[in-house]
N, C-alpha and C. Protein backbone atom coordinates (compact mmCIF):
# COMPACT_ATOMS: atom_id res chain seq x y z
N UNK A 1 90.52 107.79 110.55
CA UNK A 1 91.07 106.45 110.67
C UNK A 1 92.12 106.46 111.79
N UNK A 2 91.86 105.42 112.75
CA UNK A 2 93.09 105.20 113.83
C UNK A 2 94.65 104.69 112.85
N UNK A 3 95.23 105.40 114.29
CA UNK A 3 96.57 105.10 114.04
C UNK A 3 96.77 103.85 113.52
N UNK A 4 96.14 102.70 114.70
CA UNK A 4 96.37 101.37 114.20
C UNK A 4 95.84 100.58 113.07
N UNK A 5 94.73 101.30 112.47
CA UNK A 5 94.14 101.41 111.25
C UNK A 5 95.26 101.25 110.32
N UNK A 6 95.67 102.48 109.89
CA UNK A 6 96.90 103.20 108.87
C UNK A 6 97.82 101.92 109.12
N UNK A 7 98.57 102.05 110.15
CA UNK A 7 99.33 100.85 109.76
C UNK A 7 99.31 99.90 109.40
N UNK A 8 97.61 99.12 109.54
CA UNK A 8 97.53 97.83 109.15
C UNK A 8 96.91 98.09 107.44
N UNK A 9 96.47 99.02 106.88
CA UNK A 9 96.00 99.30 105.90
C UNK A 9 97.24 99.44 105.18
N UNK A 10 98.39 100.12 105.33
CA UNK A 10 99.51 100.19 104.20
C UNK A 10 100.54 98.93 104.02
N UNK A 11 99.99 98.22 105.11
CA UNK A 11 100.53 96.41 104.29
C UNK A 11 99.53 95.82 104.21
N UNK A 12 98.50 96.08 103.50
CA UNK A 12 97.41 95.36 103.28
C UNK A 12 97.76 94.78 101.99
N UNK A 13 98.10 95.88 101.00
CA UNK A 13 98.71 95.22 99.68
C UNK A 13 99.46 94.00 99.35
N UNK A 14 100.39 94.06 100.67
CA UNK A 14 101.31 92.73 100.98
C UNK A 14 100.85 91.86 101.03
N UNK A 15 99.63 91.95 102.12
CA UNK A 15 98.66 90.85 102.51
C UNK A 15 97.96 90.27 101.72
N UNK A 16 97.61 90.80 100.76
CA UNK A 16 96.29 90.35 99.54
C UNK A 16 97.12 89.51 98.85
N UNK A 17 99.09 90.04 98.32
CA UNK A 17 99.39 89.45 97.32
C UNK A 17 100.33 88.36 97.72
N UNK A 18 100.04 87.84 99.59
CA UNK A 18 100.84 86.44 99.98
C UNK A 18 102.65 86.94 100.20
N UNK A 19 103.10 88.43 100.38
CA UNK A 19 104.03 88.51 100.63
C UNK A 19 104.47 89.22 101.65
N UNK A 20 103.90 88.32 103.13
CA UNK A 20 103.69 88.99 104.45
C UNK A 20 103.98 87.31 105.20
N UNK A 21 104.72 87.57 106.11
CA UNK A 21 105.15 86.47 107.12
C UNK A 21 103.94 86.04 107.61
N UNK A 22 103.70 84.80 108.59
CA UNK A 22 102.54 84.35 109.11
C UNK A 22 102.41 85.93 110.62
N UNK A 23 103.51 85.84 111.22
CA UNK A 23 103.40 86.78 112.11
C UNK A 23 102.61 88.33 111.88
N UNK A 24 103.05 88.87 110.66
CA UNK A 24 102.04 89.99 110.39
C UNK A 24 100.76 89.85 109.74
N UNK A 25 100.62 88.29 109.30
CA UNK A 25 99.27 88.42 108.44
C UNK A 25 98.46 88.23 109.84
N UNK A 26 99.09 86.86 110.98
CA UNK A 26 98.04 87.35 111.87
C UNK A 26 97.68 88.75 112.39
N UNK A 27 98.60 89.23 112.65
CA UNK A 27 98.41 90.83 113.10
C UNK A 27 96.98 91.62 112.00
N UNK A 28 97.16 91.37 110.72
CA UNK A 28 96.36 91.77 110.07
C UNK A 28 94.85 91.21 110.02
N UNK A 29 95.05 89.94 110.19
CA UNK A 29 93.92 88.86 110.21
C UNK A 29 92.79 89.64 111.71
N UNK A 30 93.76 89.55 112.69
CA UNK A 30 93.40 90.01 113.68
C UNK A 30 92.36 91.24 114.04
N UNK A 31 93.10 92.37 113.45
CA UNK A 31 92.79 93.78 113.58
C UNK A 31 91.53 93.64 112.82
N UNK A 32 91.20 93.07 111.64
CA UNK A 32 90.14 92.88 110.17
C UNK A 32 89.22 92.40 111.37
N UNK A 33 89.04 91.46 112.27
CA UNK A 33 88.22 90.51 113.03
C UNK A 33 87.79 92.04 113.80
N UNK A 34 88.85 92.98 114.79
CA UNK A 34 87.98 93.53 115.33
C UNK A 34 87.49 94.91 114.77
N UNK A 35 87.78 95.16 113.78
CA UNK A 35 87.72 96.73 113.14
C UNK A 35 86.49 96.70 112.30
N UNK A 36 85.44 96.84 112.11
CA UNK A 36 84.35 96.58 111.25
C UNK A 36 84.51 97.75 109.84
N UNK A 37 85.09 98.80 110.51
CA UNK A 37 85.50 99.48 109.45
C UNK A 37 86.43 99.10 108.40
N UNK A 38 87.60 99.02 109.07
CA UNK A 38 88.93 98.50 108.17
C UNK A 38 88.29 97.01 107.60
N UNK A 39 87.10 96.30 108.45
CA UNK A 39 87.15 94.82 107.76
C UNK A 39 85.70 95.23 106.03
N UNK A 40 85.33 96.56 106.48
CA UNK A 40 84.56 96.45 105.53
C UNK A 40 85.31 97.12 104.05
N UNK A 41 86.25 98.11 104.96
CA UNK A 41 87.35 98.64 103.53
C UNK A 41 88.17 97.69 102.53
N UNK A 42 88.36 96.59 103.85
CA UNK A 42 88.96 95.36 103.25
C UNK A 42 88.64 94.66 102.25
N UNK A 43 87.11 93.94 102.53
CA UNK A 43 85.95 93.62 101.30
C UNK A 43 86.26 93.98 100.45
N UNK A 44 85.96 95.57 100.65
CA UNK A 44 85.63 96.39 99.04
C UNK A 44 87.00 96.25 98.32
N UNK A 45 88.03 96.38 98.80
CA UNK A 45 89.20 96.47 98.22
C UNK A 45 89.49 95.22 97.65
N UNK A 46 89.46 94.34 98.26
CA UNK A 46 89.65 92.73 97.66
C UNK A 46 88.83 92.54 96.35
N UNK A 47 87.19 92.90 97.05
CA UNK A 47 86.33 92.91 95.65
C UNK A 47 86.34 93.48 94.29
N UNK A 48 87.04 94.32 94.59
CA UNK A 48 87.70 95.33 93.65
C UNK A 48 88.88 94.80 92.99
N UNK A 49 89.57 94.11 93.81
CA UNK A 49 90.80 93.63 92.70
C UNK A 49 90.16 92.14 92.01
N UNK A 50 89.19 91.86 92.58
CA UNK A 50 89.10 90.63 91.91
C UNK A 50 87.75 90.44 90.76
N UNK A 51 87.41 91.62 90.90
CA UNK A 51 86.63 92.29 89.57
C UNK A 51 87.50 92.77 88.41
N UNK A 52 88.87 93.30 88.76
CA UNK A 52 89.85 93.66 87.76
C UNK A 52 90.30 92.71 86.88
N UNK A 53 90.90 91.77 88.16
CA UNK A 53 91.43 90.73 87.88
C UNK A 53 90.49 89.76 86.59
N UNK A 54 89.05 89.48 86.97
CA UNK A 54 88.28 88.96 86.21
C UNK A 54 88.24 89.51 84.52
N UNK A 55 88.29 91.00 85.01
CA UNK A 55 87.90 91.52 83.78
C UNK A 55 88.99 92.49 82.94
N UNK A 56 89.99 91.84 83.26
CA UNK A 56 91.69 92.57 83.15
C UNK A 56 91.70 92.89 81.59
N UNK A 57 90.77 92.13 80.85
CA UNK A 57 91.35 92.58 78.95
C UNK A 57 90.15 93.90 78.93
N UNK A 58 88.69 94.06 79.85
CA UNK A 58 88.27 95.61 79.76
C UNK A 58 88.97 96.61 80.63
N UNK A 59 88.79 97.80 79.20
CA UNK A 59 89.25 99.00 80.58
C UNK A 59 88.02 99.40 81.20
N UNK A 60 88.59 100.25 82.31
CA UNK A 60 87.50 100.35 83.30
C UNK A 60 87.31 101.82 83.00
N UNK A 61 86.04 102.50 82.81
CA UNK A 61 85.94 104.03 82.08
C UNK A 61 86.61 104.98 83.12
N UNK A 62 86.89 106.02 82.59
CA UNK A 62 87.40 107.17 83.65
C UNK A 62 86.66 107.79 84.58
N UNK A 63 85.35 107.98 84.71
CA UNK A 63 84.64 108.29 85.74
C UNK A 63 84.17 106.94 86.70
N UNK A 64 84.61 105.00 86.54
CA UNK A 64 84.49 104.98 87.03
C UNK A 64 86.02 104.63 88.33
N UNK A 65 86.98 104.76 87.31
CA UNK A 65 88.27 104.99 88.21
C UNK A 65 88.24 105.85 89.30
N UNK A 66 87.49 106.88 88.53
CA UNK A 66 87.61 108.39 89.64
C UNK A 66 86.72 107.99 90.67
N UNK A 67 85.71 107.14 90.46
CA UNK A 67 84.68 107.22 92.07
C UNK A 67 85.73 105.62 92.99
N UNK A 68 86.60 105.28 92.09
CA UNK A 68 87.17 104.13 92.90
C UNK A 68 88.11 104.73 93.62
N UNK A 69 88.92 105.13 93.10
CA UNK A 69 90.53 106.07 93.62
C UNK A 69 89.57 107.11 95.34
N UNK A 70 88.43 107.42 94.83
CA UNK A 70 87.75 108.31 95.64
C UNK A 70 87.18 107.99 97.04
N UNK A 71 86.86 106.56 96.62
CA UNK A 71 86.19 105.41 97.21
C UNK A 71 87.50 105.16 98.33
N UNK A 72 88.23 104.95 98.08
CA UNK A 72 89.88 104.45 98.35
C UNK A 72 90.36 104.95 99.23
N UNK A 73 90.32 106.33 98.69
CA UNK A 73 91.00 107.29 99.28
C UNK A 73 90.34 107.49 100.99
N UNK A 74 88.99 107.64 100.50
CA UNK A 74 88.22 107.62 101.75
C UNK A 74 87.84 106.72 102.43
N UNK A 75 88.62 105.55 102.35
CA UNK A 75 88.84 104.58 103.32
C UNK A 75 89.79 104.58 104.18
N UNK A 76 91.03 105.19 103.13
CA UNK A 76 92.30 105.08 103.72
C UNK A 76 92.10 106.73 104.60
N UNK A 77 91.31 107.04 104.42
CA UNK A 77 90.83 108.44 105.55
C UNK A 77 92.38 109.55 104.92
N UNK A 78 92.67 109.99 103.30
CA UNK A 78 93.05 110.32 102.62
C UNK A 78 92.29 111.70 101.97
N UNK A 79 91.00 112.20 102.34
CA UNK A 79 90.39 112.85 101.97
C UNK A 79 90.67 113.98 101.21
């Protein structure tokens, strides 16, 4: 993962939860438009919270946390 990757990936969290100025969400908005990678890590990650979100009173089993955290990790090029 590029440098400029990493940085835009560790305020991504910010970004999802609306507590990022207009100035860095464009920055983020931006980078997502040209990064096909980071815009597809993005997806999954969003899709992911909003599968939680949906289904917040089930737990989610332990093997499949472990292929998510895994999933994650190897986006964030965390290996």
């Amino acid at each position: 993962m590029k440098e400029d990757c990493k940085k835009n990936f560790e305020r991504i969290s910010e970004y999802l939860d609306g507590e990022l100025g207009p100035d860095d969400c464009q920055q983020i908005e931006q980078h997502l438009e040209e990064c096909p990678e980071c815009r597809d890590c993005f997806d999954a990650l969003k899709k992911t919270i909003d599968l939680c979100k949906k289904n917040a009173q089930e737990e989610i089993p332990g093997d499949m946390q472990n292929r998510l955290k895994s999933k994650l990790r190897e986006c964030f090029g965390n290996n």
